[in-house]
C-alpha atoms as a PDB file:
ATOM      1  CA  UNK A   1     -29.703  59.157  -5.106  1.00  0.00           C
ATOM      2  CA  UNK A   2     -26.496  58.949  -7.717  1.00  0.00           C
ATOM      3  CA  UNK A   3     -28.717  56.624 -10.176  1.00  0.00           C
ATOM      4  CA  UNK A   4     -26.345  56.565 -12.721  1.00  0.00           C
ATOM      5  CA  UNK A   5     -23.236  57.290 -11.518  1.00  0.00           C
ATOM      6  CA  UNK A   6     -21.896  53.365 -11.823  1.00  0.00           C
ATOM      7  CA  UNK A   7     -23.243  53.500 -15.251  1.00  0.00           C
ATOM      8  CA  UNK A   8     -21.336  56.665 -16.493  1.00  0.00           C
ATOM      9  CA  UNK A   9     -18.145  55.588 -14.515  1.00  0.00           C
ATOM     10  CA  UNK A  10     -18.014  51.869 -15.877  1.00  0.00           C
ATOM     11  CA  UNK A  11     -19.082  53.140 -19.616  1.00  0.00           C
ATOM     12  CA  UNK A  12     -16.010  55.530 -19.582  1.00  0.00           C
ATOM     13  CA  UNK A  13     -13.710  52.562 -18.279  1.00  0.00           C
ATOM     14  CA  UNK A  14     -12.809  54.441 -14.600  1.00  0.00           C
ATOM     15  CA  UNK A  15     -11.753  53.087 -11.728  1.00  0.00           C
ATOM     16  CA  UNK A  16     -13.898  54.499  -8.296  1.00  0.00           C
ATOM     17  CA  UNK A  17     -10.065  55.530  -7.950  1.00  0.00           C
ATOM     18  CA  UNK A  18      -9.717  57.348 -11.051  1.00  0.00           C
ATOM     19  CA  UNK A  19     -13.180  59.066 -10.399  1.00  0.00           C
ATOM     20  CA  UNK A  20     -12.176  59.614  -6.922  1.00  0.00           C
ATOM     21  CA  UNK A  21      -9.007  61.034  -8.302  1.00  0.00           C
ATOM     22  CA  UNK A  22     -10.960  63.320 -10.667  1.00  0.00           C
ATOM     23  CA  UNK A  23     -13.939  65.069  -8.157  1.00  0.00           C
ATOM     24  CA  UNK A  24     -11.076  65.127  -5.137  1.00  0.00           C
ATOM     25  CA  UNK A  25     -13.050  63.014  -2.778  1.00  0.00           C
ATOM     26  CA  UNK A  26     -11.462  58.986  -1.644  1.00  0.00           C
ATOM     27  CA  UNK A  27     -11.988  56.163  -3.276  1.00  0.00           C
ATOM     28  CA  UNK A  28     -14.218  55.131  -0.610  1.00  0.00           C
ATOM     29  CA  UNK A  29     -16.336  57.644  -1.263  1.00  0.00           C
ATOM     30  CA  UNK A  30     -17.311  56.537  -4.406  1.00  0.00           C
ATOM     31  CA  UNK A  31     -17.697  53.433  -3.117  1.00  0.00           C
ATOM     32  CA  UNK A  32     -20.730  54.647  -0.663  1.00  0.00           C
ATOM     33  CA  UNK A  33     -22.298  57.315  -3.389  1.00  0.00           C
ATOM     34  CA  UNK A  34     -22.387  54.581  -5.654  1.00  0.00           C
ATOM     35  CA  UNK A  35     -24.154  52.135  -2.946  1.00  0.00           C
ATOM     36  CA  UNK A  36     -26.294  54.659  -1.817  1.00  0.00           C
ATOM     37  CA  UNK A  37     -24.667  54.720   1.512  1.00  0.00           C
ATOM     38  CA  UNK A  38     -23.937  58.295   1.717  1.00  0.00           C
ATOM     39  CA  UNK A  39     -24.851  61.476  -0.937  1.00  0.00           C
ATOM     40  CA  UNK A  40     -22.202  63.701  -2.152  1.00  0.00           C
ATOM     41  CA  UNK A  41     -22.411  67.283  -0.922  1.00  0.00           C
ATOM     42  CA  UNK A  42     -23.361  69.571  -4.023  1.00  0.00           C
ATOM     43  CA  UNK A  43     -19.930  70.541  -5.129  1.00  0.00           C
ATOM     44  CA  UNK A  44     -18.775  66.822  -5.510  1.00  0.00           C
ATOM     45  CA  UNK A  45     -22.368  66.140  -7.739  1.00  0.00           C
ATOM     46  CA  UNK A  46     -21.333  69.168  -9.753  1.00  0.00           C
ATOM     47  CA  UNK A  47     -17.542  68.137 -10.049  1.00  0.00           C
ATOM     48  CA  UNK A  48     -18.889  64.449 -10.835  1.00  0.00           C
ATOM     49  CA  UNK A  49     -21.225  65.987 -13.351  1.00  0.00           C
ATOM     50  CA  UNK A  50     -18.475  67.922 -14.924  1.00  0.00           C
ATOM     51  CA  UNK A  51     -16.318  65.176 -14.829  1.00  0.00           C
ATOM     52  CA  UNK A  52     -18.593  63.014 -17.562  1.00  0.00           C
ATOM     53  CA  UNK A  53     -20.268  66.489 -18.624  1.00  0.00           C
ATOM     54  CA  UNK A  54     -23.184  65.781 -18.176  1.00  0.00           C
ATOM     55  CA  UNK A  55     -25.669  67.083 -15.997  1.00  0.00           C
ATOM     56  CA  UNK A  56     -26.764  66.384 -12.392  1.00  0.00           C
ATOM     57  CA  UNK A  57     -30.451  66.382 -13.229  1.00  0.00           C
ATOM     58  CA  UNK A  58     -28.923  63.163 -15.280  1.00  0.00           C
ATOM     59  CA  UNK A  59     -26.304  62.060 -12.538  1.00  0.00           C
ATOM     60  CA  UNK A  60     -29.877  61.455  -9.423  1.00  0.00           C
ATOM     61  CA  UNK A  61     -32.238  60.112 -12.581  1.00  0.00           C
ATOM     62  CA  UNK A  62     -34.323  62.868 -13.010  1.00  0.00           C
ATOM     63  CA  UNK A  63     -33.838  63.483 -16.739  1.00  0.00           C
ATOM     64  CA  UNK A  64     -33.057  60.767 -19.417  1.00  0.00           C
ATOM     65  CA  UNK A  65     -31.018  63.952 -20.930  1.00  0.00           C
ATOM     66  CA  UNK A  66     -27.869  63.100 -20.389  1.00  0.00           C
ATOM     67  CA  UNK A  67     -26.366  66.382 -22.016  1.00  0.00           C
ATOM     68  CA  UNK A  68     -25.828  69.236 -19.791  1.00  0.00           C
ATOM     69  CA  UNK A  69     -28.530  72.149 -19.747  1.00  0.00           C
ATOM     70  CA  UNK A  70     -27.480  74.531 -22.392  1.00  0.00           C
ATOM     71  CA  UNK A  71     -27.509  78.463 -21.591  1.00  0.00           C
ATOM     72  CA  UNK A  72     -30.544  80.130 -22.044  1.00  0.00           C
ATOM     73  CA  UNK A  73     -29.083  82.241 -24.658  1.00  0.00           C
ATOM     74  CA  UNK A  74     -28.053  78.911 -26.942  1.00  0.00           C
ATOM     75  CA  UNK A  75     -31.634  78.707 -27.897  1.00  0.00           C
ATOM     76  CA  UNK A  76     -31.679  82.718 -28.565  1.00  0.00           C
ATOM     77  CA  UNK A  77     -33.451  83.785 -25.582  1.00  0.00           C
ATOM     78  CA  UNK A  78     -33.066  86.488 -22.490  1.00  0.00           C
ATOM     79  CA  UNK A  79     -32.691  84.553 -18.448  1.00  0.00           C
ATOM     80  CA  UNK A  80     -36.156  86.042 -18.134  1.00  0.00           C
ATOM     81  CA  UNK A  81     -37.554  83.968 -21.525  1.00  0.00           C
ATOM     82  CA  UNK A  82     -36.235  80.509 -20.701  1.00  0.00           C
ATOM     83  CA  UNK A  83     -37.616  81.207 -16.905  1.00  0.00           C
ATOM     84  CA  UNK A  84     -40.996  81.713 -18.308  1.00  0.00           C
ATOM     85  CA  UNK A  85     -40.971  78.849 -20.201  1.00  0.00           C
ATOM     86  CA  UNK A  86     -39.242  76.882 -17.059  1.00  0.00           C
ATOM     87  CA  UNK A  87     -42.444  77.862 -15.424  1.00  0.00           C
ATOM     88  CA  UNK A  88     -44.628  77.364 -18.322  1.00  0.00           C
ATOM     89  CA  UNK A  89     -43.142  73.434 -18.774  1.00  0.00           C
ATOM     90  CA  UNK A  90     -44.807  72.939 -15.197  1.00  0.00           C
ATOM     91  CA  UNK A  91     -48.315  73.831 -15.720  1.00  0.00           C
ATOM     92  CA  UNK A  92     -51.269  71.790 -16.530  1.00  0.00           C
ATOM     93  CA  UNK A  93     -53.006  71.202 -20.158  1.00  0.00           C
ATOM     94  CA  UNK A  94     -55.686  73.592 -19.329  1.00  0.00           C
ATOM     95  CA  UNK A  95     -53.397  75.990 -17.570  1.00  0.00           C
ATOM     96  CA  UNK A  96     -51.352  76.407 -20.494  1.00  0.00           C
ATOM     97  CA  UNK A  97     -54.317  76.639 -23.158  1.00  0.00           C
ATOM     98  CA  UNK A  98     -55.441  79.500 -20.597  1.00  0.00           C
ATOM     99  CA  UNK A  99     -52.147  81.319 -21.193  1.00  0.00           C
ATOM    100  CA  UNK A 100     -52.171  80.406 -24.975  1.00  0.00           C
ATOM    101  CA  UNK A 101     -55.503  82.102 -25.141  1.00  0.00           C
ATOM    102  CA  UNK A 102     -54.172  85.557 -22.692  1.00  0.00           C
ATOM    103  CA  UNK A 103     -51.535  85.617 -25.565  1.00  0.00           C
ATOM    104  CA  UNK A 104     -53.609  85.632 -28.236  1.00  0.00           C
ATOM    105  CA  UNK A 105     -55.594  88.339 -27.319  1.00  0.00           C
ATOM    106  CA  UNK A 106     -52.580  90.651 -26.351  1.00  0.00           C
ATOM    107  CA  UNK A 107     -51.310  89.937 -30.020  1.00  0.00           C
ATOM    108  CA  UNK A 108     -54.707  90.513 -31.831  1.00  0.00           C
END
């Protein structure tokens, strides 16, 4: 699950101890994320994310970002804007031209 976990750890120079040390888990612990033994609980993934801020979308390789998601209001928009486009992101080509083409014709 932690894809790049050993990659963030061994490009900052840490020891599992010193990562262990830093996220409040053991050493051995780090040792069987990093093996893909056992998965962290979602407090340690957001301390380890924290801990190299970056993100855990990043941390389990589901983004290439390795940045952490910036507010909503960073980009000038309202919680209910950047959930729209959230939910816009997701839908198909012809889904979104269909939406396109609703907004259109409520700005005509």
């Amino acid at each position: 699950m932690l894809k790049n976990l050993r990659l963030l750890r061994e490009e900052k120079g840490m020891s599992q101890k010193q990562l262990a040390d830093c996220i409040g888990v053991s050493q051995q612990s780090i040792n069987k994320y990093e093996n893909h033994n056992i998965e962290p609980d979602i407090g340690a993934l957001i301390r380890i994310a924290d801990c190299f801020s970056t993100s855990v979308d990043y941390i389990i390789g589901h983004t290439d970002e390795r940045h952490p998601i910036a507010p909503p209001s960073t980009y000038g928009m309202d919680n209910e804007e950047f959930v729209l486009l959230q939910k816009y992101r997701k839908l198909s080509e012809k889904q979104k031209k269909c939406v396109n083409l609703l907004i259109e014709t409520y700005n005509e």
